[in-house]
Structures are given as C-alpha cells and as structure tokens.
Protein backbone atom coordinates (compact mmCIF):
# COMPACT_ATOMS: atom_id res chain seq x y z
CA UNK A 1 176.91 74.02 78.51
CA UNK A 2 179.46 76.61 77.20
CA UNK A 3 178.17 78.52 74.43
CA UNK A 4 181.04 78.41 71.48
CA UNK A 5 181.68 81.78 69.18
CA UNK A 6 182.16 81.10 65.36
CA UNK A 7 184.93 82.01 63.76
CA UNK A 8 183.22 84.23 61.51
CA UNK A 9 182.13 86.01 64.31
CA UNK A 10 185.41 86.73 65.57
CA UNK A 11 186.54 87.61 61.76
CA UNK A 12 183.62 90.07 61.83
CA UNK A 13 184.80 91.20 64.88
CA UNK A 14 188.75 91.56 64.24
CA UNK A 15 187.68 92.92 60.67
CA UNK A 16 185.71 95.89 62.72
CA UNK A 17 188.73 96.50 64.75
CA UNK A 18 190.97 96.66 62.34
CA UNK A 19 189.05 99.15 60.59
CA UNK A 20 188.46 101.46 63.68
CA UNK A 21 192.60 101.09 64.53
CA UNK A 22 192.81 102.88 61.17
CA UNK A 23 190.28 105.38 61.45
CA UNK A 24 191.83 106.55 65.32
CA UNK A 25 194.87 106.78 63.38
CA UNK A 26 193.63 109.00 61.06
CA UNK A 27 191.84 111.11 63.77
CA UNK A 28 194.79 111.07 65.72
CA UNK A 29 197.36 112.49 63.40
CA UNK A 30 194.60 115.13 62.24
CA UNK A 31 194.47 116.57 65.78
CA UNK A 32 190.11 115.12 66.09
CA UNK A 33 189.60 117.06 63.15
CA UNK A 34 187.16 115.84 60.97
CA UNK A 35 188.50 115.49 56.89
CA UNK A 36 185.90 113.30 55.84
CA UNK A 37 188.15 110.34 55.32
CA UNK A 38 186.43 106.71 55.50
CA UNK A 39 188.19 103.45 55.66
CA UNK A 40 185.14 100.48 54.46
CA UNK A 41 185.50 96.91 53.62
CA UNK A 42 184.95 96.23 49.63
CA UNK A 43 182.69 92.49 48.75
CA UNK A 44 184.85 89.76 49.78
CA UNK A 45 186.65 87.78 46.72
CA UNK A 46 187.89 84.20 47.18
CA UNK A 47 190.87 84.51 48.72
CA UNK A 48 190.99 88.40 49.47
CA UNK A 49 189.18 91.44 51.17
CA UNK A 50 190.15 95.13 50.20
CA UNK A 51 190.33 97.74 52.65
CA UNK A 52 188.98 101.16 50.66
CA UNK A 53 189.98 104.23 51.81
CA UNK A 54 187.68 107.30 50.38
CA UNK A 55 188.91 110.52 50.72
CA UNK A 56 186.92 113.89 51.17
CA UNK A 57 186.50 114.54 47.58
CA UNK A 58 185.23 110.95 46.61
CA UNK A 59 188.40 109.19 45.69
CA UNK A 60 189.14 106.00 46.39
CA UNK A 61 192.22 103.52 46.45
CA UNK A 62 192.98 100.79 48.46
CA UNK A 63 194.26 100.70 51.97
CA UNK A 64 195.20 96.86 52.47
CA UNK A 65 193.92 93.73 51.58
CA UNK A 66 192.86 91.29 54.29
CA UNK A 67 193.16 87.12 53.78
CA UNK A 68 190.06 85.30 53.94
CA UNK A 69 191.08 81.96 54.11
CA UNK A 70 194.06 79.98 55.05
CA UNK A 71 196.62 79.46 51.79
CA UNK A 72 199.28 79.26 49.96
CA UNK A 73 200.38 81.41 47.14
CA UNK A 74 201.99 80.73 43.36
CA UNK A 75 204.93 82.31 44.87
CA UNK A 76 205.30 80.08 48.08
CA UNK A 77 204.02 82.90 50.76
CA UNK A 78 202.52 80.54 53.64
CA UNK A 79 199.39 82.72 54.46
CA UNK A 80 196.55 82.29 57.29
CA UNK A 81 193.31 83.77 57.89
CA UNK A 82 193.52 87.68 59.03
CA UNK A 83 196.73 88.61 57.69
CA UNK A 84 196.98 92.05 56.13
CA UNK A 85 199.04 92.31 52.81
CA UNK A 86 200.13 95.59 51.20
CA UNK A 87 198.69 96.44 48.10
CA UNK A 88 200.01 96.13 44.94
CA UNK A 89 197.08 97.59 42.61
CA UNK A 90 193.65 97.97 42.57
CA UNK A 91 193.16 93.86 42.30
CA UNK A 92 196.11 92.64 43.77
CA UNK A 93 197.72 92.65 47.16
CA UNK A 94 201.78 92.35 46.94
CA UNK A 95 203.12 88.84 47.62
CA UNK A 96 206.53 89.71 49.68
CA UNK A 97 205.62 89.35 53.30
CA UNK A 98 202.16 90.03 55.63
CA UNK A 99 202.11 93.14 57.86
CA UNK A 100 200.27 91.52 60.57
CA UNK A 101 197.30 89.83 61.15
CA UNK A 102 193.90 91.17 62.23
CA UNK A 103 192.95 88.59 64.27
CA UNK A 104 196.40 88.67 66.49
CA UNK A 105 196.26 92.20 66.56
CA UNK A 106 199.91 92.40 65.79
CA UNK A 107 199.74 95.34 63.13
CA UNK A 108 200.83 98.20 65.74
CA UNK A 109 203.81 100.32 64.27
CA UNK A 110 202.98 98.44 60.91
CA UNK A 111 199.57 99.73 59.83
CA UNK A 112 198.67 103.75 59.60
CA UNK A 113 195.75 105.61 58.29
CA UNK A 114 197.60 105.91 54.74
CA UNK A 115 198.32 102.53 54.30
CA UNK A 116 200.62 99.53 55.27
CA UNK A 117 204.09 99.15 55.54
C-alpha cells in the first residue's frame, strides 16, 4: 500500500523552501557574505502567516505574508492555500493581487530578500 503525505507536510515543506529561496537571495546579492540577516516564520493567525525579516541590529518588519487556508476576501480576491501577499503593515497583508504561491513555486522574479513585488 502507497504511503500518502499530508498536506501539512508539504505546507511545512514549501513553507521551508520558501524561506531558504529568500535567504540564497540575500546571500547571493551580498557576495556569501554574512550580514546577519534572518528571514523566520511568525505564529500562524487564522487566515495568515508573516514572514519576519530581522536585520543585524535586531529590527524587524515583515517580509510577506503567506495564506493558510483556502478563501475569499471582503474585497473579492479569490485566494488558495500558499499564496504569498505583499504586506501592507505590520497586521495586514495588501489585498490587490498574490505574488505567487509557495506551494507552486511560482514566486521566481517576484520574491527577493527585501520583500515582494
């Protein structure tokens, strides 16, 4: 019998490489020079998942936020499970379009180490 792989599992997984995409990014465009940058996942909310970038001296802001669940928003945005949104603050991703999604893999060209586009 086939052993089957959750779908949290793959989240987990996707979530992971997402997170490592950014950080090659970062090491990339700094030559492999270590600045003490870190990109970490914040507690999941509902709906939502920040992406925290810390810099060297401590600060911290947010990167992207990834969707948790499959959903639809006040504003009519159609939006499934691993899709990365810009953010708009602290506590809110912007509702306009997704960037990609992390389980496609489809955030090349769209996602750098300083944020989404």
């Amino acid at each position: 019998m086939e052993k089957q792989v959750s779908v949290v599992n793959d989240f987990d997984f996707a979530k992971s490489v997402y997170l490592d995409f950014i950080k090659s990014d970062y090491t990339v465009t700094w030559g492999g020079q270590d600045k003490q940058s870190d990109w970490t996942l914040d507690k999941a909310g509902q709906k939502y998942q920040r992406v925290i970038h810390t810099s060297m001296g401590g600060q911290r802001s947010v990167h992207s936020f990834i969707v948790l669940r499959d959903h639809t928003t006040k504003q009519g945005l159609v939006l499934k499970q691993g899709d990365i949104l810009k953010a708009a603050s602290w506590k809110a991703p912007a509702m306009n379009f997704t960037r990609g999604n992390i389980l496609e893999q489809n955030y090349v060209g769209r996602v750098r180490w300083t944020g989404v586009g």
